[in-house]
PDB file of N, CA and C in Angstrom:
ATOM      1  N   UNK A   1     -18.175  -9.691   7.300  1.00  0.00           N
ATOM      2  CA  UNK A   1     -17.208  -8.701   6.856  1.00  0.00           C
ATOM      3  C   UNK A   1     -16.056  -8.640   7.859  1.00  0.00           C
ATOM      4  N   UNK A   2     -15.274  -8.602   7.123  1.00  0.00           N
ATOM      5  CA  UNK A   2     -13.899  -8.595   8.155  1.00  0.00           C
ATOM      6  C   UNK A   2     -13.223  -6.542   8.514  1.00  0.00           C
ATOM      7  N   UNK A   3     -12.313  -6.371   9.126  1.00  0.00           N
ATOM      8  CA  UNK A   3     -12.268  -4.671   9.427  1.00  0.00           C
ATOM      9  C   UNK A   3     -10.814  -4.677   9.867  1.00  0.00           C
ATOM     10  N   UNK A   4     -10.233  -3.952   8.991  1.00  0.00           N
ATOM     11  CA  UNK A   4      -8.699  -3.690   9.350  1.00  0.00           C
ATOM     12  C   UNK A   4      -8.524  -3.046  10.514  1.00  0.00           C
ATOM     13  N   UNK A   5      -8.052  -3.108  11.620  1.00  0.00           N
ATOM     14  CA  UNK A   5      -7.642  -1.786  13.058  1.00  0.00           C
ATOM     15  C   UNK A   5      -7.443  -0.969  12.707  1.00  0.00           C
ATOM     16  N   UNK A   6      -6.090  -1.263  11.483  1.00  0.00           N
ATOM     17  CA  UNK A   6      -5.576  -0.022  11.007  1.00  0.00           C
ATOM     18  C   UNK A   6      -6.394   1.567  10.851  1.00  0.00           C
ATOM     19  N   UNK A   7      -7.036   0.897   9.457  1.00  0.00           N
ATOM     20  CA  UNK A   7      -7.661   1.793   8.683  1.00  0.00           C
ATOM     21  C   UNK A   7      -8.905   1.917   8.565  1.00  0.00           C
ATOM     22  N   UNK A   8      -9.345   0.856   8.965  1.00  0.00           N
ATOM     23  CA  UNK A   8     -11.202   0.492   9.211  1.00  0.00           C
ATOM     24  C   UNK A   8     -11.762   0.135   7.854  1.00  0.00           C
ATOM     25  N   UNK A   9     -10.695  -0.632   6.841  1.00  0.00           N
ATOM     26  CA  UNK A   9     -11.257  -1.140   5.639  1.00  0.00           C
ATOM     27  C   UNK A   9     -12.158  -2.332   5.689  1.00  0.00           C
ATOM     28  N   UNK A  10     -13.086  -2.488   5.223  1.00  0.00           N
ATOM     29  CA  UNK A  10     -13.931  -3.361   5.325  1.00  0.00           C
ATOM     30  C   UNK A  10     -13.739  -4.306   3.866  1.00  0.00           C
ATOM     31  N   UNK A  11     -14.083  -6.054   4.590  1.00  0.00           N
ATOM     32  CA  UNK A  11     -13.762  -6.347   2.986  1.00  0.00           C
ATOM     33  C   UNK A  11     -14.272  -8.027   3.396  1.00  0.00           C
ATOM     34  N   UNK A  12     -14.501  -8.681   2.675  1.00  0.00           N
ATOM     35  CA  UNK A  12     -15.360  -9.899   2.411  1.00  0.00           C
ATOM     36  C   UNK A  12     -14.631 -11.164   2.281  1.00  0.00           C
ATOM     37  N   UNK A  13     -14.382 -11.968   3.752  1.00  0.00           N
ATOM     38  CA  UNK A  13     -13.401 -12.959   3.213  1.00  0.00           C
ATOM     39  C   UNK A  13     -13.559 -13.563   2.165  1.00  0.00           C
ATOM     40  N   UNK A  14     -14.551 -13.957   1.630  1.00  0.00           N
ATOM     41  CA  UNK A  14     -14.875 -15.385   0.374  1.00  0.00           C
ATOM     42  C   UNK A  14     -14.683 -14.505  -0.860  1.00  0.00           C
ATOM     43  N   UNK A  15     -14.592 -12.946  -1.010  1.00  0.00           N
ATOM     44  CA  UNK A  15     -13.958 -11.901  -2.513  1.00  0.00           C
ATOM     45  C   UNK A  15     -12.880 -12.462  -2.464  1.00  0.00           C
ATOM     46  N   UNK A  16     -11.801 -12.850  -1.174  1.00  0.00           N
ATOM     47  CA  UNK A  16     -10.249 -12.912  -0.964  1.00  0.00           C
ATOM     48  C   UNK A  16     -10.047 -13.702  -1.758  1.00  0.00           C
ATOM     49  N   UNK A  17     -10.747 -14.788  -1.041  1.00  0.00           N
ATOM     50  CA  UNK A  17     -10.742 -16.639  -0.924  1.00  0.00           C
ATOM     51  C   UNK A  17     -10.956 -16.814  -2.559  1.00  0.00           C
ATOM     52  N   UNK A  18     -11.674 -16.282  -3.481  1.00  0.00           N
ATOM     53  CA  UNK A  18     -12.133 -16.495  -4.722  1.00  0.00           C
ATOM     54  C   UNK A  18     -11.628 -16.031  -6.099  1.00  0.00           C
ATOM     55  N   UNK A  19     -10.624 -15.600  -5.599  1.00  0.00           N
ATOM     56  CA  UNK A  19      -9.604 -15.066  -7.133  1.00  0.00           C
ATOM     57  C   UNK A  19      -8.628 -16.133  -7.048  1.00  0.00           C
ATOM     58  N   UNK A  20      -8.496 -16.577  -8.197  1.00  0.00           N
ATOM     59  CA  UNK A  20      -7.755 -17.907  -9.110  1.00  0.00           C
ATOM     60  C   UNK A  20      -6.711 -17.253  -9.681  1.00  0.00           C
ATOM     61  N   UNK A  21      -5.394 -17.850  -9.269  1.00  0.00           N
ATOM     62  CA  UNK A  21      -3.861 -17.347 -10.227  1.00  0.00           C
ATOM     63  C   UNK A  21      -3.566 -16.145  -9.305  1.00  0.00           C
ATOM     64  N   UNK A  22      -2.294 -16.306  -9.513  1.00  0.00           N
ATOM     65  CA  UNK A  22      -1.368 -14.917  -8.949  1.00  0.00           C
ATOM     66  C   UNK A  22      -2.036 -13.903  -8.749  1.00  0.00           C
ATOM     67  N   UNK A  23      -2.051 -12.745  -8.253  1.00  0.00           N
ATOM     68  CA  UNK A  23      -2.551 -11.609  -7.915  1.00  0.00           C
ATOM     69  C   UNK A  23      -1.600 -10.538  -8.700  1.00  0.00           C
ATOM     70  N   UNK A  24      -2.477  -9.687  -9.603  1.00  0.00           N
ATOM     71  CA  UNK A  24      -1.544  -8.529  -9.427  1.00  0.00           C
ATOM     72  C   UNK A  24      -1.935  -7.235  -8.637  1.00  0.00           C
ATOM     73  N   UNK A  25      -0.866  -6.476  -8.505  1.00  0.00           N
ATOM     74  CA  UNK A  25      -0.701  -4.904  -7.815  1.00  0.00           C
ATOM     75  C   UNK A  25      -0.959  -4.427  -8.739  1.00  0.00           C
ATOM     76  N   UNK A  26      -2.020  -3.285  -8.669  1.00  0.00           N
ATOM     77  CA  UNK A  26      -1.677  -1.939  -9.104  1.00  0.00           C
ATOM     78  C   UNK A  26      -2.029  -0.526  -8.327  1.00  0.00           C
ATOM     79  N   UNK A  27      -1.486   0.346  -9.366  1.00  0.00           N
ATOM     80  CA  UNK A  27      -1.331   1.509  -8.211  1.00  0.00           C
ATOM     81  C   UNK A  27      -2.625   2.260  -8.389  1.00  0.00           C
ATOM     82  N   UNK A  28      -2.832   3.905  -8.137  1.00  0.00           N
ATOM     83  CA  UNK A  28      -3.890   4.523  -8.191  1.00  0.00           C
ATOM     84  C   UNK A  28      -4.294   4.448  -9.707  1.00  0.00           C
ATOM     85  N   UNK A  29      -3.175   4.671 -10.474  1.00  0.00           N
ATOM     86  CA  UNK A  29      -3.421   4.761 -11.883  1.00  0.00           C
ATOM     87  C   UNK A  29      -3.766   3.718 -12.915  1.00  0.00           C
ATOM     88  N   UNK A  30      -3.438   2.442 -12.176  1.00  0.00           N
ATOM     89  CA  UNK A  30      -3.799   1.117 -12.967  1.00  0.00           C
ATOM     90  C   UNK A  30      -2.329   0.842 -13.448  1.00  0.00           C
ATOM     91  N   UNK A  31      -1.514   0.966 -13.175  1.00  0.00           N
ATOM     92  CA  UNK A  31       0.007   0.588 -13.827  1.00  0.00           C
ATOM     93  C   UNK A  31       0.423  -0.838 -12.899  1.00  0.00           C
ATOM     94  N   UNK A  32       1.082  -1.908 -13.590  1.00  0.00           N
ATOM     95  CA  UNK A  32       1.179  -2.845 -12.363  1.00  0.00           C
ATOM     96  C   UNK A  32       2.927  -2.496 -11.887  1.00  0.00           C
ATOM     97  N   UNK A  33       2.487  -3.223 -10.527  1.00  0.00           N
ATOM     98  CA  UNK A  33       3.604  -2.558  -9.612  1.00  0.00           C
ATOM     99  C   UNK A  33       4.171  -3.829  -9.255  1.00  0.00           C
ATOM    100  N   UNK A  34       5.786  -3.710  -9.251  1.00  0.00           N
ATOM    101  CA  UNK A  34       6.558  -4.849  -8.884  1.00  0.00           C
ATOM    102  C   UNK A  34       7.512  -4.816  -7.600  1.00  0.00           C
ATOM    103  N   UNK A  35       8.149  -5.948  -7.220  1.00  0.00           N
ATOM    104  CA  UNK A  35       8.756  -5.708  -5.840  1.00  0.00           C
ATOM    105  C   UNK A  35       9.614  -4.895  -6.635  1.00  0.00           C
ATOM    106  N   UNK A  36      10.268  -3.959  -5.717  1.00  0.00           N
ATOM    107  CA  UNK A  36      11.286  -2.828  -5.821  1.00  0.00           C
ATOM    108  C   UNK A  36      10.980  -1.771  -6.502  1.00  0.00           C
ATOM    109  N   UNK A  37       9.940  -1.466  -7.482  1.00  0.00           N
ATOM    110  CA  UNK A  37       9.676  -0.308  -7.656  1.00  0.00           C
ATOM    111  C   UNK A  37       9.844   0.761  -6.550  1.00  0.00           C
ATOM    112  N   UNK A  38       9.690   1.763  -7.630  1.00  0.00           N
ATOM    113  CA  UNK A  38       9.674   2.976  -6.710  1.00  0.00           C
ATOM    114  C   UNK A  38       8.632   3.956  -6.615  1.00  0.00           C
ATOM    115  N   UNK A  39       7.357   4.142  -5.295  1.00  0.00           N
ATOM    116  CA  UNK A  39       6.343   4.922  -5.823  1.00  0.00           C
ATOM    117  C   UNK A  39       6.394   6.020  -5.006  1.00  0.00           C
ATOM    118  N   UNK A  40       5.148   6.840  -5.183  1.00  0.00           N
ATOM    119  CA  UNK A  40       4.661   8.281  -4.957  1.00  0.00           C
ATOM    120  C   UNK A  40       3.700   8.059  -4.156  1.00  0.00           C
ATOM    121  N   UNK A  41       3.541   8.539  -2.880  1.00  0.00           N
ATOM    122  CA  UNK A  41       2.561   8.603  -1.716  1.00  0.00           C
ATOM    123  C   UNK A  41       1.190   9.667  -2.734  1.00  0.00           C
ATOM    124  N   UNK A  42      -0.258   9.640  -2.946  1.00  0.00           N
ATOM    125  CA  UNK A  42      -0.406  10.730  -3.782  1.00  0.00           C
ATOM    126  C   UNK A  42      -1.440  11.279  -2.695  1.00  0.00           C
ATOM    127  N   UNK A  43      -1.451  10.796  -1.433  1.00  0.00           N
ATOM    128  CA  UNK A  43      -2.226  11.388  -0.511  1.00  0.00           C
ATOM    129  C   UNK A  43      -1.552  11.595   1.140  1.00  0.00           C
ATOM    130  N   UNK A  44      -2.077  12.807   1.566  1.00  0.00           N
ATOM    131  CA  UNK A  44      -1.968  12.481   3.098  1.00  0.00           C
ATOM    132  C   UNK A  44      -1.901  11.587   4.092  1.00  0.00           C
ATOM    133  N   UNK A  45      -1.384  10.701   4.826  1.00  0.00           N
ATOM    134  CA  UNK A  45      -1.756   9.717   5.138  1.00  0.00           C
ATOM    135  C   UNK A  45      -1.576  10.024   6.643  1.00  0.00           C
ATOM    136  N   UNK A  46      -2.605  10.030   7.549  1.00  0.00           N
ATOM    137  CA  UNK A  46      -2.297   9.706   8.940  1.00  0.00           C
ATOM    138  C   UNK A  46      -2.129   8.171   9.533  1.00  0.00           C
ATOM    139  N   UNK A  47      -1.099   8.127  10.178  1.00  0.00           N
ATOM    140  CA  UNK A  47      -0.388   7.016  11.009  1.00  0.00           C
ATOM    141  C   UNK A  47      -1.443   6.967  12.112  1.00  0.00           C
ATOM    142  N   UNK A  48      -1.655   5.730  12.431  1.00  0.00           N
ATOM    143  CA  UNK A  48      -2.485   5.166  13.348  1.00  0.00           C
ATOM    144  C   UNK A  48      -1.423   5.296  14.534  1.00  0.00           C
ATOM    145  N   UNK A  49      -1.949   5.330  15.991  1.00  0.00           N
ATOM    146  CA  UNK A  49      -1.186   5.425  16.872  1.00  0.00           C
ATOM    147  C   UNK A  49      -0.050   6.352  17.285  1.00  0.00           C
ATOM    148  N   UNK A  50       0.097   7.710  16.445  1.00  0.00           N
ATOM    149  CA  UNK A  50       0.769   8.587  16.790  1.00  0.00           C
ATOM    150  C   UNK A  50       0.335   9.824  16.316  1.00  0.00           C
ATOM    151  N   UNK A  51       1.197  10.668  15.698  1.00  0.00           N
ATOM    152  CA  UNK A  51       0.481  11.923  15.456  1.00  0.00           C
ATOM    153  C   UNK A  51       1.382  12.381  14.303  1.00  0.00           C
ATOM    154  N   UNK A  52       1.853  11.002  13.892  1.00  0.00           N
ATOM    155  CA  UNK A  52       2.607  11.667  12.759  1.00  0.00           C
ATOM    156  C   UNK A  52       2.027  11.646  11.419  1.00  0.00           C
ATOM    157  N   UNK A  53       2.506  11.458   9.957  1.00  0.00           N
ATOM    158  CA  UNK A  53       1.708  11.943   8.613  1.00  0.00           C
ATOM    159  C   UNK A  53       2.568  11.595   7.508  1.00  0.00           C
ATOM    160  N   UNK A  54       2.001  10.747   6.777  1.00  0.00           N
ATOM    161  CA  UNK A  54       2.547  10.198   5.352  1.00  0.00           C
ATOM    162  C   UNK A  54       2.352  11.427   4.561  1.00  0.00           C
ATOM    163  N   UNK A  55       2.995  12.596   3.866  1.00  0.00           N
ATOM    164  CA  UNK A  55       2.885  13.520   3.655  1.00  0.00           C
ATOM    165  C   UNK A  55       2.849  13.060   1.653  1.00  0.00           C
ATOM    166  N   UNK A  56       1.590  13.884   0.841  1.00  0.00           N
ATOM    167  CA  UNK A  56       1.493  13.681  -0.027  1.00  0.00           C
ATOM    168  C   UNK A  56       3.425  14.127  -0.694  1.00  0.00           C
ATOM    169  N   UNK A  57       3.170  13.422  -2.092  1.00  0.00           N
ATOM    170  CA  UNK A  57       4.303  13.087  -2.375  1.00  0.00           C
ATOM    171  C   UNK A  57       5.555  12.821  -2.311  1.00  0.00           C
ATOM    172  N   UNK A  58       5.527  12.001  -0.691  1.00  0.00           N
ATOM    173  CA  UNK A  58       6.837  11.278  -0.484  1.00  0.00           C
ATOM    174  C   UNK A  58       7.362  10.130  -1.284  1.00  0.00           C
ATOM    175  N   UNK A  59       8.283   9.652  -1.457  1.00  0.00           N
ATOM    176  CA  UNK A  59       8.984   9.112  -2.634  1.00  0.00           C
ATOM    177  C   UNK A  59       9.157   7.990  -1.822  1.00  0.00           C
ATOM    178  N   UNK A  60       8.964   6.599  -2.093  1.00  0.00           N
ATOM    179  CA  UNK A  60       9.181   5.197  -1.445  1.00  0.00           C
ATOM    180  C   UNK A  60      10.239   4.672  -2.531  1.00  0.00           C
ATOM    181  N   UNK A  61      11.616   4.019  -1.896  1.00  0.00           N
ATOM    182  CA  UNK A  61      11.795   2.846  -2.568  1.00  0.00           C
ATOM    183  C   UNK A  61      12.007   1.717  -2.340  1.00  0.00           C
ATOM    184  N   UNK A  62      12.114   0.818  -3.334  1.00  0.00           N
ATOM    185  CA  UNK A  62      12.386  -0.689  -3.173  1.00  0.00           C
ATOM    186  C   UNK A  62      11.427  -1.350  -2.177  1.00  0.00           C
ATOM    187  N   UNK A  63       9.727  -1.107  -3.054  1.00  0.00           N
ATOM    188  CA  UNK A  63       9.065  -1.538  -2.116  1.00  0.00           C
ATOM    189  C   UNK A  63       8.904  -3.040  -1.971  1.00  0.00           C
ATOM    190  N   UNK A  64       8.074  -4.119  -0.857  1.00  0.00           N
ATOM    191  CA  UNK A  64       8.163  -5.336  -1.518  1.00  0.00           C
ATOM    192  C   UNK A  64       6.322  -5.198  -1.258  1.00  0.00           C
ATOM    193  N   UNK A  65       5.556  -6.427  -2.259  1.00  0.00           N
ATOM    194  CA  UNK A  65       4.564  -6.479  -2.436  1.00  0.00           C
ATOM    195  C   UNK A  65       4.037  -8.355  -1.468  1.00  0.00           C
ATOM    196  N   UNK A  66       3.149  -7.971  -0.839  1.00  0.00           N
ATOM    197  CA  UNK A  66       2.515  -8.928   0.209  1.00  0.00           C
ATOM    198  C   UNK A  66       0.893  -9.434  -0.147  1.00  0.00           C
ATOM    199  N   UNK A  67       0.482 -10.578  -0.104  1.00  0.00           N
ATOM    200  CA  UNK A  67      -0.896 -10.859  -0.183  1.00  0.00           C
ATOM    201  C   UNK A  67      -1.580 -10.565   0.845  1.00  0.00           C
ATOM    202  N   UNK A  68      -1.671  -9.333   1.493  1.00  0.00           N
ATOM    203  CA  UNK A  68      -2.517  -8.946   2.391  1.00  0.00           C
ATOM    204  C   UNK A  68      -3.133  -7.838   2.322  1.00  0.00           C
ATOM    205  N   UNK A  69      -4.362  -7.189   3.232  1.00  0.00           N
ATOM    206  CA  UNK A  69      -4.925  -5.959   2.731  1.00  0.00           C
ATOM    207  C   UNK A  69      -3.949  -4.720   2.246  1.00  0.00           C
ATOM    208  N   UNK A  70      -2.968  -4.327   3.759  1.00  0.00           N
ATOM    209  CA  UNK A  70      -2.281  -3.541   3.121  1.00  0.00           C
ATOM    210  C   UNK A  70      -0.968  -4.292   2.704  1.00  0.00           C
ATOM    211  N   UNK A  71      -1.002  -3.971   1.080  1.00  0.00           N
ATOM    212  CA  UNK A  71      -0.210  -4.676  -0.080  1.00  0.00           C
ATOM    213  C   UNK A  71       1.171  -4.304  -0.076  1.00  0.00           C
ATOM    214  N   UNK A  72       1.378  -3.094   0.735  1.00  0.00           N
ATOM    215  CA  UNK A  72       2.624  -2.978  -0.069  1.00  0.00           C
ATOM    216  C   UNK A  72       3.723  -2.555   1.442  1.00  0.00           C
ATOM    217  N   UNK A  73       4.886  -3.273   1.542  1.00  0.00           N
ATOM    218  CA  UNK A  73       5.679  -3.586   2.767  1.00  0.00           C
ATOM    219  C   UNK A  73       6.792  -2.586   2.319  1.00  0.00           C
ATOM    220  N   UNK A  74       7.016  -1.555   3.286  1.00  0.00           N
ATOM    221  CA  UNK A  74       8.040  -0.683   2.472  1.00  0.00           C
ATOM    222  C   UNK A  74       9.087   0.351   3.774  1.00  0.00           C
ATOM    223  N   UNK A  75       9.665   1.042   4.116  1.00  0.00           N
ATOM    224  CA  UNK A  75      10.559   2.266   4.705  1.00  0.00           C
ATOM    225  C   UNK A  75      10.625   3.223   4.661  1.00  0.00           C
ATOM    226  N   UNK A  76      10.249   4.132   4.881  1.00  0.00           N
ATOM    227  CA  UNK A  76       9.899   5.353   4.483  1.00  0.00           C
ATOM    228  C   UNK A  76      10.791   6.457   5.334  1.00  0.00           C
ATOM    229  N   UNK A  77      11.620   6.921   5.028  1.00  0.00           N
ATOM    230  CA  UNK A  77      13.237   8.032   5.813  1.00  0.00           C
ATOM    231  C   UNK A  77      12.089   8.980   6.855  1.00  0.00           C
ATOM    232  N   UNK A  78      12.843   8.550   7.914  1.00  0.00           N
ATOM    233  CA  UNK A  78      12.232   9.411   9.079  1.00  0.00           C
ATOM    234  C   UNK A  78      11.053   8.801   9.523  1.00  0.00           C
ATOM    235  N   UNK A  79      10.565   7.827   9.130  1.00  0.00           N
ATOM    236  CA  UNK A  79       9.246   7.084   9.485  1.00  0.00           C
ATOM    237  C   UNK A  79       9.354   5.519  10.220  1.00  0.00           C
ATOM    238  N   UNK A  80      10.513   4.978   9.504  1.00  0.00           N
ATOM    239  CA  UNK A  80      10.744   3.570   9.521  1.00  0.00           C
ATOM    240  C   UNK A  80       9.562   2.597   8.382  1.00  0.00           C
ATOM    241  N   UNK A  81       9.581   1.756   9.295  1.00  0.00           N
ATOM    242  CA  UNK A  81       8.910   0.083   8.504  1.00  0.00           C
ATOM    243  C   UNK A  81       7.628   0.338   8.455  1.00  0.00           C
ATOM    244  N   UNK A  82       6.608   0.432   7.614  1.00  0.00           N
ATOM    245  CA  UNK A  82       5.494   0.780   7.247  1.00  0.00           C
ATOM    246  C   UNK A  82       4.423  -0.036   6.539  1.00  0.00           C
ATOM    247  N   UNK A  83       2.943  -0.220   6.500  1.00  0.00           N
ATOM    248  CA  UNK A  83       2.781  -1.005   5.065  1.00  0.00           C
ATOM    249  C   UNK A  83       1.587   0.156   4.563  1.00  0.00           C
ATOM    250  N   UNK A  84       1.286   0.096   3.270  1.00  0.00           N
ATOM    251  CA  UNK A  84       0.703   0.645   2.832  1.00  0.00           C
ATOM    252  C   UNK A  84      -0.038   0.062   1.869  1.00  0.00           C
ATOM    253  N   UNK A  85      -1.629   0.697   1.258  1.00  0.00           N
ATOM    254  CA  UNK A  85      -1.904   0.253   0.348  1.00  0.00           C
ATOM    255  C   UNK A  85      -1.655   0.807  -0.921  1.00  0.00           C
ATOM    256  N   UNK A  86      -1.748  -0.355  -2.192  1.00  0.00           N
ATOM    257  CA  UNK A  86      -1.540   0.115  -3.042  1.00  0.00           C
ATOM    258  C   UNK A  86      -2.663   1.239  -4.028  1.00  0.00           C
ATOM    259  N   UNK A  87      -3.589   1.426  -3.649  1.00  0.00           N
ATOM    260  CA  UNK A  87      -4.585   2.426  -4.042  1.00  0.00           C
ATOM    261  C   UNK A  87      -4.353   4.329  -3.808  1.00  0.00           C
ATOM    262  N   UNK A  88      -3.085   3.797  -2.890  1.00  0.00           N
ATOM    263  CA  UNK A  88      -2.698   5.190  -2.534  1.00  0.00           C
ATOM    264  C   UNK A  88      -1.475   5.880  -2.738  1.00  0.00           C
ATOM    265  N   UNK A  89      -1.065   5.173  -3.898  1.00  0.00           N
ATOM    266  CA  UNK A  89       0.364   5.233  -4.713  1.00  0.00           C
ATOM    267  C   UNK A  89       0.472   5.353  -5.927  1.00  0.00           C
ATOM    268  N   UNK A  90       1.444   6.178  -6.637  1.00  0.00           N
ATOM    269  CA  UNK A  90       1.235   5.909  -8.056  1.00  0.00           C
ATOM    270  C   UNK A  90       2.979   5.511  -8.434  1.00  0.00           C
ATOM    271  N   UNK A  91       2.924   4.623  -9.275  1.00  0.00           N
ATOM    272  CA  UNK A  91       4.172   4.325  -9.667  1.00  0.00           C
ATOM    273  C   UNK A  91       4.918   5.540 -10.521  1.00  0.00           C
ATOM    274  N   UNK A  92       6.582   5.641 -10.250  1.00  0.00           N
ATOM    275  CA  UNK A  92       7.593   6.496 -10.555  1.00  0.00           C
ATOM    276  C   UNK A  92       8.336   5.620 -11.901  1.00  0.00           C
ATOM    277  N   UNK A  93       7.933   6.519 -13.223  1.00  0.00           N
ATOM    278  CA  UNK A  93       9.079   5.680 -14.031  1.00  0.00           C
ATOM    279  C   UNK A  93      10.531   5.517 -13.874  1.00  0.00           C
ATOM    280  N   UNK A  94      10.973   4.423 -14.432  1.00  0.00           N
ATOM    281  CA  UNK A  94      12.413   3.941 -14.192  1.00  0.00           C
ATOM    282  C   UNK A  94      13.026   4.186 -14.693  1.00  0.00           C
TER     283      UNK A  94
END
């Protein structure tokens, strides 16, 4: 089992290694999510290494989407450069 620093997610290299074809994103709700959308934080989030707080329903935009645990590469006003996962977002209609 492999273990994020971050967040202490645990997860199985050869699950990674074993999905065939593109990957998609989706969010908490099951909606798929594309680069630049715009989503909804729908939880608290404490920042590793400081004492600061992804505060439920902060508004992200123009996120971009990455093949790594945490999926989603994004900016967040007053926070800076961030990544997040996508399990903890819900997409904003357009």
């Amino acid at each position: 089992m492999l273990v994020c620093p971050e967040c202490a997610h645990e997860w199985s290299p050869a699950a990674t290694s074993a999905a065939a074809g593109p990957r998609v994103y989706k969010d908490a709700n099951g909606n798929v999510l594309e680069d630049g959308d715009t989503v909804t934080v729908i939880k608290d989030l404490k920042l590793r290494g400081g004492s600061g707080v992804v505060k439920q329903g902060a508004k992200v935009k123009n996120i971009r989407l990455v093949d790594e645990d945490h999926d989603i590469d994004c900016k967040i006003d007053g926070l800076g450069a961030m990544k997040l996962k996508s399990e903890y977002v819900k997409k904003q209609p357009r």
